[in-house]
N, C-alpha and C. Protein backbone atom coordinates (compact mmCIF):
# COMPACT_ATOMS: atom_id res chain seq x y z
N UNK A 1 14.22 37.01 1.20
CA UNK A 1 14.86 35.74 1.48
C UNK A 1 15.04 35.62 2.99
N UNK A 2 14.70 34.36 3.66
CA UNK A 2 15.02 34.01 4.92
C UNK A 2 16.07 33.80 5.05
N UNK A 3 16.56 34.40 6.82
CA UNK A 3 17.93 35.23 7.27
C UNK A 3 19.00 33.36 6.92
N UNK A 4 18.29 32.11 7.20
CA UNK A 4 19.22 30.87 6.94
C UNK A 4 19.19 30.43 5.84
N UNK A 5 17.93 31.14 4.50
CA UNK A 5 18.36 30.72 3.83
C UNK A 5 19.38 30.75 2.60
N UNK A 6 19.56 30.01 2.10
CA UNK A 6 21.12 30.15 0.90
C UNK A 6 20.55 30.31 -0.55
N UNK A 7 21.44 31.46 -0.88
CA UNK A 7 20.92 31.84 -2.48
C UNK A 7 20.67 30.87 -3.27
N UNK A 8 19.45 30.87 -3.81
CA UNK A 8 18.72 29.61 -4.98
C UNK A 8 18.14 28.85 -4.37
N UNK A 9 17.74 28.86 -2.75
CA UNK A 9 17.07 27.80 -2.05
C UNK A 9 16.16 28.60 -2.44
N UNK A 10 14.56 27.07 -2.21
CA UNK A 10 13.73 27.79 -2.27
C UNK A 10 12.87 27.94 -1.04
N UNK A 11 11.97 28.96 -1.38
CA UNK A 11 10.93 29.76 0.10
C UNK A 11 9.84 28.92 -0.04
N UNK A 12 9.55 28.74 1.63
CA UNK A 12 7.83 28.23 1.61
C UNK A 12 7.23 29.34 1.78
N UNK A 13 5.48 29.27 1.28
CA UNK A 13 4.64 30.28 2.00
C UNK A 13 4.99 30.99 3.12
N UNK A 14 5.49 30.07 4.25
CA UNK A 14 5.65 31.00 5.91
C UNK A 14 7.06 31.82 5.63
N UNK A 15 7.80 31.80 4.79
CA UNK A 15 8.36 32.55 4.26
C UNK A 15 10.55 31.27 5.10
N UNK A 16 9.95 30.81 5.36
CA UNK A 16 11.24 29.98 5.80
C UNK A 16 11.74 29.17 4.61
N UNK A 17 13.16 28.50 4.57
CA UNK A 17 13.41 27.96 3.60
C UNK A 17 12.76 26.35 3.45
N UNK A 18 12.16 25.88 2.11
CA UNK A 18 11.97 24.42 2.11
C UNK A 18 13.03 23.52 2.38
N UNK A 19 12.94 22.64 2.92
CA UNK A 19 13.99 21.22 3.15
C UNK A 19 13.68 20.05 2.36
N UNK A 20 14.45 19.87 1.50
CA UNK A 20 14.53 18.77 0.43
C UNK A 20 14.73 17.66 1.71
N UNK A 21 14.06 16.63 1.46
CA UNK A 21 14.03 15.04 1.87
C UNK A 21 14.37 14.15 1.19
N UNK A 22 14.30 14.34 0.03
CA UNK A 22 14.16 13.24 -0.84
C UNK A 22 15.40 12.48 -0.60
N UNK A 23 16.65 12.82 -0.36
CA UNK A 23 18.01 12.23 -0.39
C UNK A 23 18.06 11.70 1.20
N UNK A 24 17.51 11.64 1.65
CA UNK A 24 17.44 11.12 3.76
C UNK A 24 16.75 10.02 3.70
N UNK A 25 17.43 8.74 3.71
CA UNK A 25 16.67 7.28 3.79
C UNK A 25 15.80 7.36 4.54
N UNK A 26 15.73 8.16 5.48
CA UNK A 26 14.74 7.73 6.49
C UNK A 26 13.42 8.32 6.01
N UNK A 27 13.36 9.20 5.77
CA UNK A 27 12.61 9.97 4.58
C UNK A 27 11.92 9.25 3.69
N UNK A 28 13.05 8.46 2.53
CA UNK A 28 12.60 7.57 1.52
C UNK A 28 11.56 6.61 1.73
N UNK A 29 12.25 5.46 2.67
CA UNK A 29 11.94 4.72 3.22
C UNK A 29 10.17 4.96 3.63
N UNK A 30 10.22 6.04 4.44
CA UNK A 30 8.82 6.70 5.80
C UNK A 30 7.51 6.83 3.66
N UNK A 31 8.39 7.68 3.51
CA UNK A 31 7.19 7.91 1.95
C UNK A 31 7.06 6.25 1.24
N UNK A 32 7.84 5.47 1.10
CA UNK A 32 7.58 4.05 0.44
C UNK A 32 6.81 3.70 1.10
N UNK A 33 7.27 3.27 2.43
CA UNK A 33 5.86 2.48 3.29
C UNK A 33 4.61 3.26 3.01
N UNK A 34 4.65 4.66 3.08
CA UNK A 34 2.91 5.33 3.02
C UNK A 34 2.56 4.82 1.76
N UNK A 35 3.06 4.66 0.67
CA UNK A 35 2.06 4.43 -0.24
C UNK A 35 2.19 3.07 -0.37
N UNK A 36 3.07 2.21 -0.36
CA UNK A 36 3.07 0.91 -0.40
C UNK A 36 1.94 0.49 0.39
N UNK A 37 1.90 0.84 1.34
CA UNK A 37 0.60 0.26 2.66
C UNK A 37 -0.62 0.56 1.71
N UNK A 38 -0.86 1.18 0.99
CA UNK A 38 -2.53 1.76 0.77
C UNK A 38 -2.57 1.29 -0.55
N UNK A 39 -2.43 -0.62 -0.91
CA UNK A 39 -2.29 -0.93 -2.20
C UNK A 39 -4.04 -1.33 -2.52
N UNK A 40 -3.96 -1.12 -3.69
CA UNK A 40 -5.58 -1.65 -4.07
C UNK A 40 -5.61 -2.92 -3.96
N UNK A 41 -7.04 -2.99 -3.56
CA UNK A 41 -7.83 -3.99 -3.08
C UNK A 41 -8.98 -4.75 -3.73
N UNK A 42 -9.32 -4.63 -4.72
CA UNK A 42 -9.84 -4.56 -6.11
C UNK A 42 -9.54 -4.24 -7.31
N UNK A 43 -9.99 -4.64 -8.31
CA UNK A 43 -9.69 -4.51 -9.98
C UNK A 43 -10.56 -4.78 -10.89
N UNK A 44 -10.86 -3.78 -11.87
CA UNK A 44 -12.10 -3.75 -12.96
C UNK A 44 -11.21 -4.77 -14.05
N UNK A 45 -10.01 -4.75 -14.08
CA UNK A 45 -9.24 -5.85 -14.45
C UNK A 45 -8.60 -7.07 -14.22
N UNK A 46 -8.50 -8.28 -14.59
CA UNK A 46 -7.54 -9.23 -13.60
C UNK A 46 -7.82 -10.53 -14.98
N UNK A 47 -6.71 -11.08 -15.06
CA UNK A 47 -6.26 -12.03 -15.19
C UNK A 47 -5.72 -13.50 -14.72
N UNK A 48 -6.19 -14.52 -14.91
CA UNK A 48 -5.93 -16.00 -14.83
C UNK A 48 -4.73 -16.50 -15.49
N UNK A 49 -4.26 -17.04 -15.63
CA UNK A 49 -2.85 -18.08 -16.17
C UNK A 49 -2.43 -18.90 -15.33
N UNK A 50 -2.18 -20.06 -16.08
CA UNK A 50 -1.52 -21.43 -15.44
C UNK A 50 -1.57 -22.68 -16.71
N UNK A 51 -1.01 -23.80 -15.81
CA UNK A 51 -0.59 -25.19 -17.02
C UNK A 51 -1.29 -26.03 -15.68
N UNK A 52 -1.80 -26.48 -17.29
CA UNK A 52 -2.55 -27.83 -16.49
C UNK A 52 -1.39 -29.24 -16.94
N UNK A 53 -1.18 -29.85 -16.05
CA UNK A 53 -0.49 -31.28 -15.87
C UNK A 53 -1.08 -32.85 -15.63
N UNK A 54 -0.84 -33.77 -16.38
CA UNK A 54 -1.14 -34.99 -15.95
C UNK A 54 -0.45 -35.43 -14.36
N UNK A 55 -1.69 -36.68 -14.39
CA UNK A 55 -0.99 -37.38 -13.23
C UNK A 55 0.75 -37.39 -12.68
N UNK A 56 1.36 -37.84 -14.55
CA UNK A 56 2.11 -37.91 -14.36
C UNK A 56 3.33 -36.94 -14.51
N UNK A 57 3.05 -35.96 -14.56
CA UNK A 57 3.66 -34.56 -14.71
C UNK A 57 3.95 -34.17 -15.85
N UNK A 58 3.23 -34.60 -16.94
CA UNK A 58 3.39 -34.61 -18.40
C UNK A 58 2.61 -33.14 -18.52
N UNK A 59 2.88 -32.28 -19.54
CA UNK A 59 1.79 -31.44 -20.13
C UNK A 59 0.07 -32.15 -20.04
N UNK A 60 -0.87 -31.52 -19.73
CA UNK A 60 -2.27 -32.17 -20.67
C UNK A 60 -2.51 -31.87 -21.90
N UNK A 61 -3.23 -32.27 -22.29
CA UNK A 61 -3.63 -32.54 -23.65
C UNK A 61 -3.89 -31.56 -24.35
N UNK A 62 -3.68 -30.31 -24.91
CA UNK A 62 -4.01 -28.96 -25.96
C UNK A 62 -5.74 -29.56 -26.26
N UNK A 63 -6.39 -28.28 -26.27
CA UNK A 63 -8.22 -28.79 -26.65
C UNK A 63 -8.95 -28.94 -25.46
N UNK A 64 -8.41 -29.19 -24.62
CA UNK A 64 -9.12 -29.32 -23.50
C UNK A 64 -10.23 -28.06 -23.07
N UNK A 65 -10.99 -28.35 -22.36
CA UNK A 65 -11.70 -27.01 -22.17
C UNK A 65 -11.41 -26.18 -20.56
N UNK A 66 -10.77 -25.14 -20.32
CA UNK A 66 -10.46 -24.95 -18.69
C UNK A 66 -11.94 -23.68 -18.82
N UNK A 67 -12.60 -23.86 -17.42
CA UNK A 67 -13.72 -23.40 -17.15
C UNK A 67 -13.07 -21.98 -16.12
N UNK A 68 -12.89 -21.23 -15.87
CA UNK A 68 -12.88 -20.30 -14.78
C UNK A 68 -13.50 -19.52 -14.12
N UNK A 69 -14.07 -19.55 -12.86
CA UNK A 69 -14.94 -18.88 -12.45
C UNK A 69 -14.40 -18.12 -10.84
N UNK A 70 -15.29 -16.95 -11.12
CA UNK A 70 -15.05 -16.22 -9.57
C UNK A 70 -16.20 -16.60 -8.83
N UNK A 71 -16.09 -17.55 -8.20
CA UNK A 71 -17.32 -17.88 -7.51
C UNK A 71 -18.21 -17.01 -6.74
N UNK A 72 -17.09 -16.20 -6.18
CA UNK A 72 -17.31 -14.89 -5.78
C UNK A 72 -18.29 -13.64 -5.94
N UNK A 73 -17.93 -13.61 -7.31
CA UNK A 73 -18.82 -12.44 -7.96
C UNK A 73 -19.25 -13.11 -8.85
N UNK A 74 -19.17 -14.05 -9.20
CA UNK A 74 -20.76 -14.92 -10.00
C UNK A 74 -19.73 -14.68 -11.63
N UNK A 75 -18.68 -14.93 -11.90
CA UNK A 75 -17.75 -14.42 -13.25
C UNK A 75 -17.60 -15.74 -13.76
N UNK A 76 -17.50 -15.95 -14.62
CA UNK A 76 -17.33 -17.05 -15.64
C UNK A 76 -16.32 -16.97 -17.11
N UNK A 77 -15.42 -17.33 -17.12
CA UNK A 77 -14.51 -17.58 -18.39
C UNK A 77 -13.83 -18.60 -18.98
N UNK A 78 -14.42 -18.98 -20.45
CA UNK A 78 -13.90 -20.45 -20.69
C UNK A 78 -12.98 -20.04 -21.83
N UNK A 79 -11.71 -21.34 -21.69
CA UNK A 79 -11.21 -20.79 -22.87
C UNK A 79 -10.46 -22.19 -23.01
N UNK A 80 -9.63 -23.02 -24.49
CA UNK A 80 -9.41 -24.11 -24.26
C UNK A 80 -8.00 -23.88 -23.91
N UNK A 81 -7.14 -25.31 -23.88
CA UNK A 81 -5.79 -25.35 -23.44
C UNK A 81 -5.07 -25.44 -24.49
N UNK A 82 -3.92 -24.71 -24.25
CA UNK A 82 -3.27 -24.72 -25.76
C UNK A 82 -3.48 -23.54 -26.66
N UNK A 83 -4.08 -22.79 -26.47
CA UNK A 83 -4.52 -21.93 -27.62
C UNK A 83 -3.55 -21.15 -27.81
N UNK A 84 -2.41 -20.43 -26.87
CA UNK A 84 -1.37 -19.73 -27.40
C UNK A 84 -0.51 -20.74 -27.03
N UNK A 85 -0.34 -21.47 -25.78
CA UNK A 85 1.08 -22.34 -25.90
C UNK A 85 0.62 -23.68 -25.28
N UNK A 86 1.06 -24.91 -26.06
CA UNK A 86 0.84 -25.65 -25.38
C UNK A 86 0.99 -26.06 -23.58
N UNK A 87 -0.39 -26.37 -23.32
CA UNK A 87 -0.21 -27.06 -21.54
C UNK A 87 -0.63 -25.75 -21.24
N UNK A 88 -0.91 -24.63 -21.52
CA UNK A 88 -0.98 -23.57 -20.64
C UNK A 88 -2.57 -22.91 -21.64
N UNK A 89 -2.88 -21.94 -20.26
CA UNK A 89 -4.47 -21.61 -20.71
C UNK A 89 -4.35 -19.90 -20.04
N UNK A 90 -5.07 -19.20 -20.26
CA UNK A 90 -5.28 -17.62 -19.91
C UNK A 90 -6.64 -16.86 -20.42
N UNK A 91 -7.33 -16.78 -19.19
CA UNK A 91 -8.51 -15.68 -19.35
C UNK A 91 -7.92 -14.60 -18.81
N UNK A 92 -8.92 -13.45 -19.43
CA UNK A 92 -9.22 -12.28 -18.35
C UNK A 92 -10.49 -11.67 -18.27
N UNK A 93 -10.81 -11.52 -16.91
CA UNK A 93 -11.89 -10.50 -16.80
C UNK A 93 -11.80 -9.32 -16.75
N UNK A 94 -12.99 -8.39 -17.70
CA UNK A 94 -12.54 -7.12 -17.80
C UNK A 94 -13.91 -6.80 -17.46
N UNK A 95 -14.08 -5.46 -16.55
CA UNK A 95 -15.56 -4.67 -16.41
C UNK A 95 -15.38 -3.34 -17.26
N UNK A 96 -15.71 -2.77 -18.01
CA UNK A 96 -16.09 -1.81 -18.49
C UNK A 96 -16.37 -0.10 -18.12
N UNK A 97 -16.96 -1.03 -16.96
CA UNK A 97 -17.70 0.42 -16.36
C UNK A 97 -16.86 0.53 -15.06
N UNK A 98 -15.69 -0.05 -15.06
CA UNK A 98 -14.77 0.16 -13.84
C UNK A 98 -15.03 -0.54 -12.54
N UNK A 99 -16.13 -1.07 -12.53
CA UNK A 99 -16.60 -2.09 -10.99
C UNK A 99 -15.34 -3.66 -11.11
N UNK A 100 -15.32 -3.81 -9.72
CA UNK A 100 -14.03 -4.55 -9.67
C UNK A 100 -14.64 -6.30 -10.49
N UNK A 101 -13.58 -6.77 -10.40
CA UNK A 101 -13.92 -8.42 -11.64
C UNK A 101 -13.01 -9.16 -10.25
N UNK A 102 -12.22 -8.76 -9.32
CA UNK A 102 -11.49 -9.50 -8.52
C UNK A 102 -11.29 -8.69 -7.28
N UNK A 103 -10.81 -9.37 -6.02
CA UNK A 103 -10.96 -8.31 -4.85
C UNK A 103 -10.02 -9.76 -3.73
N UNK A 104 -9.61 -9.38 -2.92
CA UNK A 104 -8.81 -10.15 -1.95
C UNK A 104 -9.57 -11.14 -1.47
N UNK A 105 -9.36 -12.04 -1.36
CA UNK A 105 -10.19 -13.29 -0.90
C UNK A 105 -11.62 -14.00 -1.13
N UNK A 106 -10.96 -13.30 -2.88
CA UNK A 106 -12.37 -14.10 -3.71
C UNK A 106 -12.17 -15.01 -4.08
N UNK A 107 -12.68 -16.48 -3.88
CA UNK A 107 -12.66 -17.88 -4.59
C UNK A 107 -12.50 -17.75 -5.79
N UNK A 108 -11.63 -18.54 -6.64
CA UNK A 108 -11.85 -18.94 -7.60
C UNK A 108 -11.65 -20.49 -7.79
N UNK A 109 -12.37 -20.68 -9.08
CA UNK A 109 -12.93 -22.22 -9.49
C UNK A 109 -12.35 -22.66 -10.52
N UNK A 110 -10.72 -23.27 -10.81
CA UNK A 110 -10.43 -23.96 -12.14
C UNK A 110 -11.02 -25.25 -12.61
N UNK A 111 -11.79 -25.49 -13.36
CA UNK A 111 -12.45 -26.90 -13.88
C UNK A 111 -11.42 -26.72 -15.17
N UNK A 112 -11.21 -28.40 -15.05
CA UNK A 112 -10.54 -28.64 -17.00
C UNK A 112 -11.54 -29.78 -17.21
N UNK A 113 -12.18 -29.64 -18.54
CA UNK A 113 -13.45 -30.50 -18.54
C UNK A 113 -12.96 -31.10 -20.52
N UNK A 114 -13.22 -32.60 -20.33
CA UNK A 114 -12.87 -33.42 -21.56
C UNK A 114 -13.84 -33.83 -21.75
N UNK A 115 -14.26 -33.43 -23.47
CA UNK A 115 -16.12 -33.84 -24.07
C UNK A 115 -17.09 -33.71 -23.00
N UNK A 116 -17.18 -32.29 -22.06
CA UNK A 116 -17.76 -32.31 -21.24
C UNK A 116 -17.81 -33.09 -19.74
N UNK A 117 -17.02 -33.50 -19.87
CA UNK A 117 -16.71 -34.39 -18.14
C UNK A 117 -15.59 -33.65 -17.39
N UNK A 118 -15.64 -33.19 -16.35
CA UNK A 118 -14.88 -32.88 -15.90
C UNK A 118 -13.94 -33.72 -14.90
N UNK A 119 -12.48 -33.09 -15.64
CA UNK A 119 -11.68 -34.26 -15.47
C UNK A 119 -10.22 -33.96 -13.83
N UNK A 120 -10.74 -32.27 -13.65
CA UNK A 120 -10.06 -32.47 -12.25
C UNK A 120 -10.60 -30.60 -12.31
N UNK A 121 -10.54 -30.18 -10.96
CA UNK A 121 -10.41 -28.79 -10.51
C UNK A 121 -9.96 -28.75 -9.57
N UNK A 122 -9.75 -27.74 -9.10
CA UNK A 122 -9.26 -26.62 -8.00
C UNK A 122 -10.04 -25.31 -7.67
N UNK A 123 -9.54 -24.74 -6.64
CA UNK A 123 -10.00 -23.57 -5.93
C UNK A 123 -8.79 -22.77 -5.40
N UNK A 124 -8.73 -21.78 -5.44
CA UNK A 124 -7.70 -20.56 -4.96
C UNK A 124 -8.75 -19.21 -4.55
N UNK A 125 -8.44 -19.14 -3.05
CA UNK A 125 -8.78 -17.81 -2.52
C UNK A 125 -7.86 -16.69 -3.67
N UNK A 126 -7.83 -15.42 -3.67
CA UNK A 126 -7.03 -14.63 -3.88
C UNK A 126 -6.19 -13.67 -2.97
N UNK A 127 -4.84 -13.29 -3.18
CA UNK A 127 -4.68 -12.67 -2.15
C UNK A 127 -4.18 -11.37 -2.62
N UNK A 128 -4.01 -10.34 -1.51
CA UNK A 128 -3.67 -9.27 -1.95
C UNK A 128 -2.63 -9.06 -2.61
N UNK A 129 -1.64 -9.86 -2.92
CA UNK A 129 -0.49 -9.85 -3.81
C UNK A 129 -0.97 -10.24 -5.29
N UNK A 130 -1.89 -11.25 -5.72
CA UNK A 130 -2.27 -11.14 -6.78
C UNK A 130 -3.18 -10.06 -6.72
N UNK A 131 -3.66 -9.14 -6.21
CA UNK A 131 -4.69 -8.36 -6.60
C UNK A 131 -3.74 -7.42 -7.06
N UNK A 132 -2.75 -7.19 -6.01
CA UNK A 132 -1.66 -5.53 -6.88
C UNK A 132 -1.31 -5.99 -8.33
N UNK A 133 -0.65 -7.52 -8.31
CA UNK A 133 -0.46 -7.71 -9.76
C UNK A 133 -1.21 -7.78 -10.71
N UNK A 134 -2.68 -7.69 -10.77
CA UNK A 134 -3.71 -7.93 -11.50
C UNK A 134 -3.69 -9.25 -12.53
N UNK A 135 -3.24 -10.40 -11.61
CA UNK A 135 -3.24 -11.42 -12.46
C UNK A 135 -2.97 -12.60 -11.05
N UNK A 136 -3.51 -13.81 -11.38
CA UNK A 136 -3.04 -15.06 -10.52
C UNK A 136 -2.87 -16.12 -11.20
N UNK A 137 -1.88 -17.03 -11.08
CA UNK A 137 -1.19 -18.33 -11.31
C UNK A 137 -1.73 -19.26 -10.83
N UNK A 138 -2.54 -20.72 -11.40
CA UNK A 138 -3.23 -21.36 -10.85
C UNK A 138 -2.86 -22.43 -12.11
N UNK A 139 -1.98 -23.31 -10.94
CA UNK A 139 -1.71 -24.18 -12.12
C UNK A 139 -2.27 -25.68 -11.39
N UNK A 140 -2.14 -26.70 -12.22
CA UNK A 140 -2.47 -28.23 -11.55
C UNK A 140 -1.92 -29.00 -12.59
């Protein structure tokens, strides 16, 4: 046992006693930022959700068809409106083989299309906050 250290501490290799950090904010803090900083930047997973709205801020119409695409990586997902709750719609892209489906400042393309006409869209870059969450909100 090292000459400072106290019975039940424990020894490093160089034979000195270890120093617990974990309880020293400054400590805490210094380890949060390291891994917080090094968040992923891609996902073999990711998810879409949002409500589509009339002009007049009414729900739209359940049946509708919302088109989604990553223009990005060439991804495509249709699914209609309404299918679990009215006014609201949800894809996801999933890769299989682990290659990313979404990545920071990939376009995406909402079309809502009635008997085939499309009746309004949008576009949303992505940002690195939806990428940690593996999902983005894209409503109109």
């Amino acid at each position: 046992m090292a000459e400072s250290q106290t019975p039940g501490q424990p020894e490093s290799q160089t034979g000195r006693p270890v120093v617990w950090l974990s309880g020293c904010p400054a400590f805490t803090q210094n380890y949060h930022n390291l891994f917080n900083s090094a968040l992923p930047t891609t996902n073999p997973v990711f998810a879409v959700v949002g409500i589509v709205k009339n002009a007049d801020d009414t729900l739209a119409a359940d049946g509708l068809e919302v088109v989604v695409s990553n223009e990005t990586k060439k991804l495509t997902a249709i699914t209609l409106l309404g299918e679990q709750e009215s006014g609201k719609y949800g894809v996801a892209f999933v890769d299989t083989e682990n290659k990313t489906v979404a990545a920071e400042r990939d376009s995406l393309k909402v079309t809502v299309k009635r008997e085939g006409d499309i009746v309004g869209s949008q576009t949303y870059n992505l940002t690195s906050e939806d990428i940690v969450k593996t999902r983005a909100i894209i409503s109109r």
